[in-house]
Protein backbone atom coordinates (compact mmCIF):
# COMPACT_ATOMS: atom_id res chain seq x y z
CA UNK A 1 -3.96 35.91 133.20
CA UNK A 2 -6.11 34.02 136.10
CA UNK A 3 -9.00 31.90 134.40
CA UNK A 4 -9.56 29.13 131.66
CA UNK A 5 -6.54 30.03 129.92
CA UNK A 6 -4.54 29.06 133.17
CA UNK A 7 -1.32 26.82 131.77
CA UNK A 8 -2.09 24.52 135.16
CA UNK A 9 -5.38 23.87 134.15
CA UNK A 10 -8.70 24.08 135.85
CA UNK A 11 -10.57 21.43 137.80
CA UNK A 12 -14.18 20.30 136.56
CA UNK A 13 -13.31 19.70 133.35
CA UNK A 14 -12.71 16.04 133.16
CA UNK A 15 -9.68 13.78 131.98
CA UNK A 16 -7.14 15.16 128.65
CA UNK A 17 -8.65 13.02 125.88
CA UNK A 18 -5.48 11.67 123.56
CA UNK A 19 -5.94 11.28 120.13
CA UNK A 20 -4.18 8.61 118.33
CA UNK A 21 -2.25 9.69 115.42
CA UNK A 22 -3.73 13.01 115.80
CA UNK A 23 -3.34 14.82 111.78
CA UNK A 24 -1.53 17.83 111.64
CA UNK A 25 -4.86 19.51 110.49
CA UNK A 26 -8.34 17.84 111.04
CA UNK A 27 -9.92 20.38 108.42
CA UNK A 28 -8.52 21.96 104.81
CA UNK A 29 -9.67 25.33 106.50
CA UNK A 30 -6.71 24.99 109.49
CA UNK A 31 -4.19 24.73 107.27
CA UNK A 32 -5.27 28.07 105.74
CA UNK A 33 -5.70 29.81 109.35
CA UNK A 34 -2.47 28.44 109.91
CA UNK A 35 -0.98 29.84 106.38
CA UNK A 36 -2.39 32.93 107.00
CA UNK A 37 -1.24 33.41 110.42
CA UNK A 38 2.49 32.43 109.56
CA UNK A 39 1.74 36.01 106.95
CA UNK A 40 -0.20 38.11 109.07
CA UNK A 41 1.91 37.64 111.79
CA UNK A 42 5.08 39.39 109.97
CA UNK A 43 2.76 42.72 110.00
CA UNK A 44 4.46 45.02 112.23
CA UNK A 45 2.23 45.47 115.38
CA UNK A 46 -0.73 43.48 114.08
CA UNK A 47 -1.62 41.78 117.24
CA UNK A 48 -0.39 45.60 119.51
CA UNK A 49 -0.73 46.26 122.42
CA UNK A 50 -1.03 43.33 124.31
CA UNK A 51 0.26 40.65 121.64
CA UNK A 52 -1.25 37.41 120.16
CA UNK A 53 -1.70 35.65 123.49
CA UNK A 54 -3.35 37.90 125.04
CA UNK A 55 -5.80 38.44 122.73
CA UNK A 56 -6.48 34.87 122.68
CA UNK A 57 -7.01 34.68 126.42
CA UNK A 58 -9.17 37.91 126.30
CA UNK A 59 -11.88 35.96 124.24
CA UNK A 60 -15.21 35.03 126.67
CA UNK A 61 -14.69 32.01 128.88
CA UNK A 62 -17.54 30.06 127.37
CA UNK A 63 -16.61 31.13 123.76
CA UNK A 64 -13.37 30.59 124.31
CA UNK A 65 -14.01 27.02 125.92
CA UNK A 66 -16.58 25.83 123.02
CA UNK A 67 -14.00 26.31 120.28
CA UNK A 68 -11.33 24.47 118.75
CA UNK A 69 -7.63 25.70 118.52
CA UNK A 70 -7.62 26.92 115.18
CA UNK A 71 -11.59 28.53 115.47
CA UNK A 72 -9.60 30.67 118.05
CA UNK A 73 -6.68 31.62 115.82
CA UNK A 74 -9.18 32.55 113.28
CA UNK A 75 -11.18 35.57 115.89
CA UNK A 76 -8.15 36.91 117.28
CA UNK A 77 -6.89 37.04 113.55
CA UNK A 78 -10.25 38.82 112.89
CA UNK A 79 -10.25 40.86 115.61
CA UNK A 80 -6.83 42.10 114.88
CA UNK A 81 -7.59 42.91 110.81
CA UNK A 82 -10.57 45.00 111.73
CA UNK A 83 -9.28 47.09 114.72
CA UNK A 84 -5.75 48.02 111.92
CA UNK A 85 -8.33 48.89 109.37
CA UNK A 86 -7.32 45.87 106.97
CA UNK A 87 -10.90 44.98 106.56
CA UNK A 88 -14.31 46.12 108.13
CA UNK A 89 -16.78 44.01 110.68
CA UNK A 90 -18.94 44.62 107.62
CA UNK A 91 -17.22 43.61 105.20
CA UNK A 92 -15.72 40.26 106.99
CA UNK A 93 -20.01 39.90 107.98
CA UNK A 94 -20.90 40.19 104.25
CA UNK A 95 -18.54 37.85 103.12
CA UNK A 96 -19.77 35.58 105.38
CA UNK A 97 -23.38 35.66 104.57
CA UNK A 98 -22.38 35.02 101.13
CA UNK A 99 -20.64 32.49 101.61
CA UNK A 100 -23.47 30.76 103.60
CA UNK A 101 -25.92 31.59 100.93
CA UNK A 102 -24.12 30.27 98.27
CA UNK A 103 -23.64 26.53 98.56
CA UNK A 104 -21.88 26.70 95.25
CA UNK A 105 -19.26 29.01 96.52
CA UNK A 106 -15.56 28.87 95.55
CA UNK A 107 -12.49 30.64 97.36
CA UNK A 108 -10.84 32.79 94.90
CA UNK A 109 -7.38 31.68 93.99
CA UNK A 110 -4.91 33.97 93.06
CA UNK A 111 -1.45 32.08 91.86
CA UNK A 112 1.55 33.99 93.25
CA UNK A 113 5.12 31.85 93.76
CA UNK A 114 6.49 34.37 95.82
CA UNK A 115 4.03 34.66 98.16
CA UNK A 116 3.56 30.68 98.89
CA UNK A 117 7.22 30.82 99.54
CA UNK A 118 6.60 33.82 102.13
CA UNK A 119 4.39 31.85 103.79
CA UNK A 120 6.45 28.43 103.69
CA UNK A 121 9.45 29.88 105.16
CA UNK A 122 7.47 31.83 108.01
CA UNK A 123 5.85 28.34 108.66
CA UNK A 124 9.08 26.73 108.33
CA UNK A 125 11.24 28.59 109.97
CA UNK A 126 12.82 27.74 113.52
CA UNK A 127 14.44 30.70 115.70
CA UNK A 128 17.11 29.39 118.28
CA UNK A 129 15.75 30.40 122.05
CA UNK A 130 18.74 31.38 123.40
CA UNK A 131 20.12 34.91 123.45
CA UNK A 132 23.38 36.26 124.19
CA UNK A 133 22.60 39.47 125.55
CA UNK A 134 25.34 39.18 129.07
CA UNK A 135 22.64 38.61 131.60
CA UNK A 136 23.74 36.41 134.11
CA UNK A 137 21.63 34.19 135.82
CA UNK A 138 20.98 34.48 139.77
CA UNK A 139 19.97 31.03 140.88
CA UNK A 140 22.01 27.81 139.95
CA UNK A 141 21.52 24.45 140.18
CA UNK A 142 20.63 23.28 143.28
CA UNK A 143 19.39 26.63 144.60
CA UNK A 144 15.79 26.66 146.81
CA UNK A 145 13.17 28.79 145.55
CA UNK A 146 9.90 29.93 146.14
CA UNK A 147 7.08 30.21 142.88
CA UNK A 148 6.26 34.29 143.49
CA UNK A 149 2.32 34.12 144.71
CA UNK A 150 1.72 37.78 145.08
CA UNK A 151 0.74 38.29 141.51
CA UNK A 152 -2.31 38.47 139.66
CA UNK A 153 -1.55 38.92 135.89
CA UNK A 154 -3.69 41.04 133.69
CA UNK A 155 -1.71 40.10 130.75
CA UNK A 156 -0.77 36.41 128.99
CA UNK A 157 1.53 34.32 131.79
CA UNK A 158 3.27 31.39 132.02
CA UNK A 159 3.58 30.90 135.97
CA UNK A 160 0.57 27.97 136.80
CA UNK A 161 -1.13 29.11 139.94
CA UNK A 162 -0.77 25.64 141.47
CA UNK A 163 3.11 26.27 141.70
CA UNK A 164 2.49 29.89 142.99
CA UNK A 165 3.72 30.10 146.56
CA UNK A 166 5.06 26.61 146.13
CA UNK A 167 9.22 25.41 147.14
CA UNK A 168 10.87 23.92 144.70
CA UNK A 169 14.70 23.33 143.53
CA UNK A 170 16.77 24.47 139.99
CA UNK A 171 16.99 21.76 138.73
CA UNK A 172 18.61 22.97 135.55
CA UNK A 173 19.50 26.45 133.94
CA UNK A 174 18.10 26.66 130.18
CA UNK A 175 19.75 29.76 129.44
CA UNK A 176 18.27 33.39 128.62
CA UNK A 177 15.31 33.32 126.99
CA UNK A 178 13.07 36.08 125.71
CA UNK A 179 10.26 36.97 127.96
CA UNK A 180 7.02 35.50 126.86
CA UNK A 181 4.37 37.36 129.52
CA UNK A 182 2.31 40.34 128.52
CA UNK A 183 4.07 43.68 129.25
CA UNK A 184 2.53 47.30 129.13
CA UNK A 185 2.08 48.64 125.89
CA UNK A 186 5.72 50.95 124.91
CA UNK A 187 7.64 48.85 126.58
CA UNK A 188 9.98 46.12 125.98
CA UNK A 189 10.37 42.71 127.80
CA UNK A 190 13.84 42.26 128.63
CA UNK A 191 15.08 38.35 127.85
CA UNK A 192 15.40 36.36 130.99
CA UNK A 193 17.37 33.23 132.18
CA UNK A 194 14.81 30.13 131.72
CA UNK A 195 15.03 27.55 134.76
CA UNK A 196 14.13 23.88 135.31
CA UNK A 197 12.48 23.68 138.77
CA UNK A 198 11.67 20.27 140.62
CA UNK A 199 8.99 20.45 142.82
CA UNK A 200 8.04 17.50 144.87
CA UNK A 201 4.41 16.21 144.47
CA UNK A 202 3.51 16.71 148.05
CA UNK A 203 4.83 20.52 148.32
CA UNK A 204 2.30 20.89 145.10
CA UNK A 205 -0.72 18.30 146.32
CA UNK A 206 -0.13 17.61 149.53
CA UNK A 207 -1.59 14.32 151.39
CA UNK A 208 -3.23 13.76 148.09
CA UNK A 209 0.20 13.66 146.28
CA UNK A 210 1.44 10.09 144.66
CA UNK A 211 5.05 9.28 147.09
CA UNK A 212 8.13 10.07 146.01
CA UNK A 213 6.62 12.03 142.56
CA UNK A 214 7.85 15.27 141.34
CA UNK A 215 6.72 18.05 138.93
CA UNK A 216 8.85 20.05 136.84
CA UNK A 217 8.03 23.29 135.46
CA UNK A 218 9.92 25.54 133.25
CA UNK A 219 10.45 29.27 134.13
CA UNK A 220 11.15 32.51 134.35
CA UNK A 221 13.50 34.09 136.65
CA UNK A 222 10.87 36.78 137.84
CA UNK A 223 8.30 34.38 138.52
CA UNK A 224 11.24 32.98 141.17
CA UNK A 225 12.39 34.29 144.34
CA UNK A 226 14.89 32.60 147.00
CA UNK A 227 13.20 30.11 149.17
């Protein structure tokens, strides 16, 4: 998807600010978005059609840019409950009202073993990338290619559009990989091999490029086509 979200970046938005020894969760109420995600996100076709990404990158530009990482987990986990019918815009806005009325307001706590170790296992849990499903790869290391530029994404995509168009060179083959990018609703993304490609700085920046400076960017074989 072209915009904000863009994995390249945008300029106008001034320097990456670094935080030193950056917690894990700045806020008690992260860890529960996080908790809660990790759950939610075992219910079959909770985030359909269009999955979690996209629904994250489909939130207003300004909204989306005045919010923190987990404040955006939290509406496309709202979003998501209402449209299945889990809970009601009413009943989510009622909550919330009480809540702010009520200074004196405790969650409600509900002791259950087995669910806390639902949740820590989905949190916990690391899935290997790879998959052996015989598809061979078509470029190898070494090979030119070109970044495909003729597309304009609807959908969640990993392909920057400052590499778009671009030259670069394999520099290593990852493997097969599922496919990340949106895809039309009742259909299936078909895993893909994952490449390495070097591009030098000046292909990407031109006069404006550092010397001898390169850029590599991981991806997938469709966003590649022989140079």
């Amino acid at each position: 998807m072209n915009g904000v979200h863009d994995l390249g970046g945008m300029h106008g938005f001034g320097p990456v600010v670094r935080e030193d020894d950056e917690p894990v969760f700045h806020e008690a109420w992260e860890g529960r978005i996080f908790a809660l995600m990790s759950l939610m996100g075992q219910h079959p076709g909770l985030f359909h059609p269009g999955g979690f990404r996209f629904r994250l990158e489909s939130i207003d530009p300004p909204r989306y840019l005045s919010s923190s990482y987990y404040e955006k987990w939290m509406m496309v986990l709202e979003q998501a409950l209402v449209e299945k019918g889990i809970v009601t815009a009413d009943e989510l806005a009622a909550r919330t009202d009480h809540v702010r009325e009520h200074a004196d307001f405790k969650l409600p706590r509900r002791e259950d073993p087995k669910l806390v170790e639902l949740i820590r296992l989905a949190a916990l849990t690391r899935y290997p990338p790879h998959r052996e499903v015989g598809v061979a790869p078509r470029f190898a290391t070494g090979d030119r290619v070109r970044a495909r530029n003729n597309i304009n994404p609807a959908g969640h995509t990993r392909l920057p559009r400052y590499v778009r168009g671009r030259r670069g060179t394999i520099d290593r083959v990852h493997g097969v990989h599922d496919f990340q990018d949106a895809i039309p609703p009742g259909t299936k993304a078909q895993p893909q091999p994952v490449y390495c490609v070097r591009f030098d700085a000046n292909e990407l920046w031109g006069e404006s490029a550092e010397p001898r400076e390169s850029v590599y960017v991981d991806m997938w074989e469709s966003y590649l086509e022989p140079a």
